[in-house]
N, C-alpha and C. Protein backbone atom coordinates (compact mmCIF):
# COMPACT_ATOMS: atom_id res chain seq x y z
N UNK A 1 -20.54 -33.61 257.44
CA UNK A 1 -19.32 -33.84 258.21
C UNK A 1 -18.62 -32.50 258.46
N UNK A 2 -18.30 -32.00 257.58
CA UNK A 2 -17.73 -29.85 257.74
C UNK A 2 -18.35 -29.46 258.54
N UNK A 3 -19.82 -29.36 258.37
CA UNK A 3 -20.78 -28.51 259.89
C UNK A 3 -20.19 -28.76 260.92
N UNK A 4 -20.37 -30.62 261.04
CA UNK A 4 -20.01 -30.88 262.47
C UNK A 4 -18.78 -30.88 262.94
N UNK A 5 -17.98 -30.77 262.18
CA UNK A 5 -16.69 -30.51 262.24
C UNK A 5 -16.46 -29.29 263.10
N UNK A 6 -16.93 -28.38 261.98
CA UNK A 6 -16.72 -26.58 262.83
C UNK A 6 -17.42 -26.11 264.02
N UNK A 7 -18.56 -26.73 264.06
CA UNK A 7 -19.82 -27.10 265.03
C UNK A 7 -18.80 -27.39 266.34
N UNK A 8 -18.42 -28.41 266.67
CA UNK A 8 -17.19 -29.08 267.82
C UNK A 8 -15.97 -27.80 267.81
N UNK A 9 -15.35 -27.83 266.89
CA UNK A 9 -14.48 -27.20 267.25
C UNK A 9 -14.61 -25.47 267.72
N UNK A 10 -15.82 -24.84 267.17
CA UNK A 10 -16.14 -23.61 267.69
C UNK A 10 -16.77 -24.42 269.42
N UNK A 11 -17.50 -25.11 269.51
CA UNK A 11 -17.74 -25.26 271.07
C UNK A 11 -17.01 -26.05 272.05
N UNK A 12 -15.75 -26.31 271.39
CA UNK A 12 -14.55 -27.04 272.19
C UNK A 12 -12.83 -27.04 271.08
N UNK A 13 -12.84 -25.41 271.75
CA UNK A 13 -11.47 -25.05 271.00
C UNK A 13 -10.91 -25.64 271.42
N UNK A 14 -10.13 -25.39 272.82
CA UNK A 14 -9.26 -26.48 273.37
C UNK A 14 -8.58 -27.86 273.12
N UNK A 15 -9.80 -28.61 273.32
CA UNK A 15 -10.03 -30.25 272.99
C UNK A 15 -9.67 -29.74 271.46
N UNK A 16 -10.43 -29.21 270.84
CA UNK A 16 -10.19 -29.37 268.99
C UNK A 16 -8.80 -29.32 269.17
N UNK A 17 -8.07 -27.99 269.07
CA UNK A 17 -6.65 -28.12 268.91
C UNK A 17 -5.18 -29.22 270.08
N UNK A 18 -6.02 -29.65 270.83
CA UNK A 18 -5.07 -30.66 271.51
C UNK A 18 -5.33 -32.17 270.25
N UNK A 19 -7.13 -32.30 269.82
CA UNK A 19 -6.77 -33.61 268.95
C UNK A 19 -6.50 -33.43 267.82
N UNK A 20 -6.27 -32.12 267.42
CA UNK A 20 -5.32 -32.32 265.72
C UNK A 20 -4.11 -33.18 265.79
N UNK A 21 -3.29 -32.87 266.88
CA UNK A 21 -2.22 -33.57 266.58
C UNK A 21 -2.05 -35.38 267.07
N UNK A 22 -2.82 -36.03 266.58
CA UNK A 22 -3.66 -37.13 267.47
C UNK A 22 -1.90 -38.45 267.02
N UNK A 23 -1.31 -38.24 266.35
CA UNK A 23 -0.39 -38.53 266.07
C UNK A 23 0.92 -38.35 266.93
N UNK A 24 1.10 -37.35 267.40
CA UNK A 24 2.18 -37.25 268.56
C UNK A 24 1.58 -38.00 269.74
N UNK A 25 0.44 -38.32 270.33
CA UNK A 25 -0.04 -39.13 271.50
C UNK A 25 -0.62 -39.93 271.24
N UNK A 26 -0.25 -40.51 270.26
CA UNK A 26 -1.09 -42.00 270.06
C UNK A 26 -1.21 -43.25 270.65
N UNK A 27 -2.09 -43.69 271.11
CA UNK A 27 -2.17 -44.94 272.18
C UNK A 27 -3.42 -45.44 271.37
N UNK A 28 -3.74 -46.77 272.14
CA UNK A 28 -4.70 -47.92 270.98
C UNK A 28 -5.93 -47.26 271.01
N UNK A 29 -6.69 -46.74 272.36
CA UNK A 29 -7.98 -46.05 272.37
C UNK A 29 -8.21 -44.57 271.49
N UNK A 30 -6.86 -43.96 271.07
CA UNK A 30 -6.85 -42.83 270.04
C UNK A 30 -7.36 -43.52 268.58
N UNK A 31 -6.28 -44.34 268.24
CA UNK A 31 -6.02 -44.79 267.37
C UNK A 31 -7.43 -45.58 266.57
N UNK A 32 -8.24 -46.15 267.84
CA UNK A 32 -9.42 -47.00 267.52
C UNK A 32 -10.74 -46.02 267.14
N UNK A 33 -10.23 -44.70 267.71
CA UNK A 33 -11.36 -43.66 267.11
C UNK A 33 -11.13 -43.29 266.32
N UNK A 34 -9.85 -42.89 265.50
CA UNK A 34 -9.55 -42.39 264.55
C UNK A 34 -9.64 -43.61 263.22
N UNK A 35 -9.56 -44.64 263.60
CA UNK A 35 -10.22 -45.73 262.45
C UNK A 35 -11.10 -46.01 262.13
N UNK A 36 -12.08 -45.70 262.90
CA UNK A 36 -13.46 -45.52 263.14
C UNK A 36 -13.56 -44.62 262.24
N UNK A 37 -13.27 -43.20 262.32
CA UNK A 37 -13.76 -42.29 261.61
C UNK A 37 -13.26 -42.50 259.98
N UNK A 38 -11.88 -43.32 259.52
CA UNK A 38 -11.65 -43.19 258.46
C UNK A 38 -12.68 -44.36 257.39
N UNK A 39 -12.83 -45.17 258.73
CA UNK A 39 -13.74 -46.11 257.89
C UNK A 39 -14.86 -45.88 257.76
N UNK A 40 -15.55 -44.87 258.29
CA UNK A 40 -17.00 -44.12 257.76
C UNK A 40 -16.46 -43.53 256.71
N UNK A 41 -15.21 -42.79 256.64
CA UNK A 41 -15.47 -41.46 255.34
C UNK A 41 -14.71 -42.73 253.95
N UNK A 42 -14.06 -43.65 254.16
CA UNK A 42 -14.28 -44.97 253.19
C UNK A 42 -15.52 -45.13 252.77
N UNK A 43 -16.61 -45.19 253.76
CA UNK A 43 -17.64 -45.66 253.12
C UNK A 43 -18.51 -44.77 252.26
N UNK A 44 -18.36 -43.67 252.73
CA UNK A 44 -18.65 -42.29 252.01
C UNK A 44 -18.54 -42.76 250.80
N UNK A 45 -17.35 -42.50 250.91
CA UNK A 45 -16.36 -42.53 249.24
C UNK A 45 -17.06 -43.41 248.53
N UNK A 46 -16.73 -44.80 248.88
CA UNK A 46 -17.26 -45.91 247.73
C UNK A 46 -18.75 -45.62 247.48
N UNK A 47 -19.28 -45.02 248.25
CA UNK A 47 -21.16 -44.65 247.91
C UNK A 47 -21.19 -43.57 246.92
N UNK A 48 -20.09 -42.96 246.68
CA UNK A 48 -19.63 -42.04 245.62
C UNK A 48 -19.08 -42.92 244.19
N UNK A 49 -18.47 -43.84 244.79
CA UNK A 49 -17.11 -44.65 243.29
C UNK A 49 -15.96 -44.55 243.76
N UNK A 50 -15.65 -43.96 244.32
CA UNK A 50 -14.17 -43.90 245.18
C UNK A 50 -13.52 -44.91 245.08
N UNK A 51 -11.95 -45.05 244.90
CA UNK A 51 -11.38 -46.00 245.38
C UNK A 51 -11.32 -45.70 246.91
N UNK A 52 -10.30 -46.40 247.21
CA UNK A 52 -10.14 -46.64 248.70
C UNK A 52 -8.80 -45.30 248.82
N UNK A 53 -8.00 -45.10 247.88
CA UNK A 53 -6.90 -44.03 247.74
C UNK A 53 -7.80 -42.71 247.20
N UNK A 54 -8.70 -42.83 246.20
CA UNK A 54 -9.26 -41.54 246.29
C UNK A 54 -10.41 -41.01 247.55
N UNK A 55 -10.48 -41.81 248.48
CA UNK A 55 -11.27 -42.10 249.29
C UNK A 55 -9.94 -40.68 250.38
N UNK A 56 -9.11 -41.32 250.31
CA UNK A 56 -8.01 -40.88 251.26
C UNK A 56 -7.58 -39.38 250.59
N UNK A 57 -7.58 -39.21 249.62
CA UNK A 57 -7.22 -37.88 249.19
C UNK A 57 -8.60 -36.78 249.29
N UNK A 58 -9.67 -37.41 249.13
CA UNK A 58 -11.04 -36.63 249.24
C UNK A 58 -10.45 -36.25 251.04
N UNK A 59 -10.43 -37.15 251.65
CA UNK A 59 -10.55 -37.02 253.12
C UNK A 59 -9.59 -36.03 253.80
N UNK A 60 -8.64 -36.34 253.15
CA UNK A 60 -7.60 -34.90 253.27
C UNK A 60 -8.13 -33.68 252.62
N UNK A 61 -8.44 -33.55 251.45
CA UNK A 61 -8.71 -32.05 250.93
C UNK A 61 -9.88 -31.57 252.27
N UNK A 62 -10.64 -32.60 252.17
CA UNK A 62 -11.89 -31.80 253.79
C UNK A 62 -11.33 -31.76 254.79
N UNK A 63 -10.73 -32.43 255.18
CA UNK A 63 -9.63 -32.00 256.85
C UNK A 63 -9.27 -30.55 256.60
N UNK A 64 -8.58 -30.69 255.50
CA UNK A 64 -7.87 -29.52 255.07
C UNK A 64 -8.60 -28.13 255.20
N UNK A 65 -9.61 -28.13 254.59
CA UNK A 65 -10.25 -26.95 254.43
C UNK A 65 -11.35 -27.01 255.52
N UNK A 66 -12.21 -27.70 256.64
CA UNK A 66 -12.47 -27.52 257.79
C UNK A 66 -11.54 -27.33 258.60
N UNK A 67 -10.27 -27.54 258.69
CA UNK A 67 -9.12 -27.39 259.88
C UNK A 67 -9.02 -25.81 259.47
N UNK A 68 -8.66 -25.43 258.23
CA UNK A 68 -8.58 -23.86 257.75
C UNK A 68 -9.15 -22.74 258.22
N UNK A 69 -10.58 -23.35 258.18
CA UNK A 69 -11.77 -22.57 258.68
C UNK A 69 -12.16 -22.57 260.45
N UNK A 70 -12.23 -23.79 260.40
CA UNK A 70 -11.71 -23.54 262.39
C UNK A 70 -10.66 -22.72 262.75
N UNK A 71 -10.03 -23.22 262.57
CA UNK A 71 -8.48 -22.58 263.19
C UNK A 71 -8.49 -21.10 262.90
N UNK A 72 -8.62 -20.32 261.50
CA UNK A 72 -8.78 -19.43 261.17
C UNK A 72 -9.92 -18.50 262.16
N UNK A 73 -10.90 -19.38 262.12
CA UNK A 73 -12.12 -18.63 262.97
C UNK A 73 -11.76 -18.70 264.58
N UNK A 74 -10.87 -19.54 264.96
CA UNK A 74 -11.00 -19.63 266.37
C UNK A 74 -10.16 -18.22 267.06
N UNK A 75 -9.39 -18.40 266.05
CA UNK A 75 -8.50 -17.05 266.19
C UNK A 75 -8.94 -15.63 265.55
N UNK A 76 -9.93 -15.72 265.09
CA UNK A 76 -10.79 -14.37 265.17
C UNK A 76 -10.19 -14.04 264.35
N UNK A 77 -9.47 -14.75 262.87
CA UNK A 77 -8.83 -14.20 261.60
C UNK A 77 -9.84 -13.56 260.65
N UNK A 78 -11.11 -14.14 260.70
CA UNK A 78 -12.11 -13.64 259.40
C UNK A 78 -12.50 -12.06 260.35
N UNK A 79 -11.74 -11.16 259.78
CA UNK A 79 -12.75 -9.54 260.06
C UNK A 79 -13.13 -8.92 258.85
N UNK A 80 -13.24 -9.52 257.85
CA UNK A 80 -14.03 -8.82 256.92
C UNK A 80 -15.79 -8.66 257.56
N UNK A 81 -16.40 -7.88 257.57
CA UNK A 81 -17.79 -8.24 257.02
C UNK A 81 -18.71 -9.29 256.27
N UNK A 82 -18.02 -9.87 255.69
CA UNK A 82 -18.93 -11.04 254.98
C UNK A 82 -18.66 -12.13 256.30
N UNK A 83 -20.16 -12.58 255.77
CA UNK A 83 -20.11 -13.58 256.83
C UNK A 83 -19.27 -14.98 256.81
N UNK A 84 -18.62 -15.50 257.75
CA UNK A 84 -17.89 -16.38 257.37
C UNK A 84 -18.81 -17.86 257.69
N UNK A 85 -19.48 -17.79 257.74
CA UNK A 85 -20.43 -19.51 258.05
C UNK A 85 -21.02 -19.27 256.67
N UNK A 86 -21.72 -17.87 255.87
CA UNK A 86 -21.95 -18.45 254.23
C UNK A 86 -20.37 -18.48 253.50
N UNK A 87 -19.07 -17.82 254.00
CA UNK A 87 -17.88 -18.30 253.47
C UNK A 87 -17.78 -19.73 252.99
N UNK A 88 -17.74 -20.11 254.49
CA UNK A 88 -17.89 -22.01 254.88
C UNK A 88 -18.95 -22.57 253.79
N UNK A 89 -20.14 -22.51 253.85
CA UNK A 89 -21.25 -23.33 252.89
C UNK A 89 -20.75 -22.94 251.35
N UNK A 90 -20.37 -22.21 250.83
CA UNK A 90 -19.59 -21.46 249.70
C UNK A 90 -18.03 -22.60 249.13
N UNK A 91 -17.33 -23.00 250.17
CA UNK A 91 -16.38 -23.62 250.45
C UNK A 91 -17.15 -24.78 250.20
N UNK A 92 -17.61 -25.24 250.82
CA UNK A 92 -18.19 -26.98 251.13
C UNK A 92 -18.94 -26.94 249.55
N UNK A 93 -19.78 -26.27 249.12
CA UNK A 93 -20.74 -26.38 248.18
C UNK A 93 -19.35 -26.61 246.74
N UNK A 94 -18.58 -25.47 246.87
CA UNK A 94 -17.16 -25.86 245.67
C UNK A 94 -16.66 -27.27 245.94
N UNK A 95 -16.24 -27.30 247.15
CA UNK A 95 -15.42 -29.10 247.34
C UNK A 95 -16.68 -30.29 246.55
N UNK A 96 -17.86 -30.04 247.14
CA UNK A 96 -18.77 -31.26 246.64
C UNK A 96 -19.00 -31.12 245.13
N UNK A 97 -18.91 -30.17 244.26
CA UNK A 97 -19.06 -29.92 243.10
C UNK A 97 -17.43 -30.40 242.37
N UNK A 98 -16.35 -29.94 242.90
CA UNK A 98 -15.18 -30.47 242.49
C UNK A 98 -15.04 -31.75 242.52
N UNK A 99 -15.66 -32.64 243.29
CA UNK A 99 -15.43 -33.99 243.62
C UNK A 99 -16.58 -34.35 242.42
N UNK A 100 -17.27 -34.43 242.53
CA UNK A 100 -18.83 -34.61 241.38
C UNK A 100 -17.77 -34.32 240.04
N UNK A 101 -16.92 -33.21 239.85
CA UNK A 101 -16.71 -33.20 238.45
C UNK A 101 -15.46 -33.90 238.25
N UNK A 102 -15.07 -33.93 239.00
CA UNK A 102 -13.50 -35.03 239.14
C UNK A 102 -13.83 -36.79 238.95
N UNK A 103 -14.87 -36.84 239.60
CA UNK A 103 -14.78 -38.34 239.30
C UNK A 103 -15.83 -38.67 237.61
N UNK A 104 -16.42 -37.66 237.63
CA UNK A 104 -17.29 -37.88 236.31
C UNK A 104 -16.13 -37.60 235.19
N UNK A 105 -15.17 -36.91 235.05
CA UNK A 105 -14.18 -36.45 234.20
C UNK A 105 -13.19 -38.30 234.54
N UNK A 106 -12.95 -38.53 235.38
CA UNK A 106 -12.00 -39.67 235.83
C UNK A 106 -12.62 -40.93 235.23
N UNK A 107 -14.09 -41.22 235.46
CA UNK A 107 -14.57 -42.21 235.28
C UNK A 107 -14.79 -42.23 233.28
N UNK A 108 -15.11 -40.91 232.70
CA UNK A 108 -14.97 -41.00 231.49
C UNK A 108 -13.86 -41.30 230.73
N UNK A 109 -12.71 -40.83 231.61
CA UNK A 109 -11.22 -41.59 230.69
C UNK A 109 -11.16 -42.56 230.68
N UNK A 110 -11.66 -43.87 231.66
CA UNK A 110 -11.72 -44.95 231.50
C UNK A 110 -12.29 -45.73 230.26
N UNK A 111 -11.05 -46.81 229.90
CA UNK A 111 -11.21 -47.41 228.82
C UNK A 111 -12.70 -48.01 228.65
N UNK A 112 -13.40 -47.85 227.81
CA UNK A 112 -14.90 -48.36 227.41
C UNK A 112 -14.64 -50.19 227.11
N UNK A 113 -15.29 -51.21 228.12
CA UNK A 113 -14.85 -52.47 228.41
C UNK A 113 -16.33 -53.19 226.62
């Protein structure tokens, strides 16, 4: 989902930054894509253990940090030398490992039935 994320928005800056704010122009045909998409990354989640609220906080921390990295890159912010697409896989590879140790740490506090 990050690839294709940055994938779109490096080949349609424009469009990317007009639908971040999909909330100030919302009409039913916005709205029906954007439910669409939350109810795939729901399903994500529960194929993980997710609740349906940690489902929603996973989904934000990745908005978060693909919107970072677009936006950042669209504007030609990364001039270091290091490359910023192994930045990105570096990024994505920490989030999926944080989530892996968050719910294994979460699911062990749970009371033993």
């Amino acid at each position: 989902i990050g690839r294709v994320y940055i994938a779109f928005a490096q080949e349609h800056p424009y469009l990317y930054e007009t639908i971040q704010w999909v909330n100030l122009w919302a009409d039913t045909a916005s709205q029906d894509i954007f439910s669409d998409i939350m109810r795939l990354a729901w399903e994500e989640g529960a194929k993980m253990g997710m609740t349906e609220v940690e489902s929603n906080h996973m989904i934000r921390c990745l908005r978060c940090l693909v919107h970072g990295f677009a936006s950042i890159e669209g504007h030609h912010g990364f001039g270091y030398k290091v490359s910023a697409q192994e930045s990105f896989e570096y990024a994505l590879d920490m989030f999926i490992l944080g989530i892996s140790t968050r719910l294994k740490k979460e699911r062990a506090e749970l009371p033993k039935e």
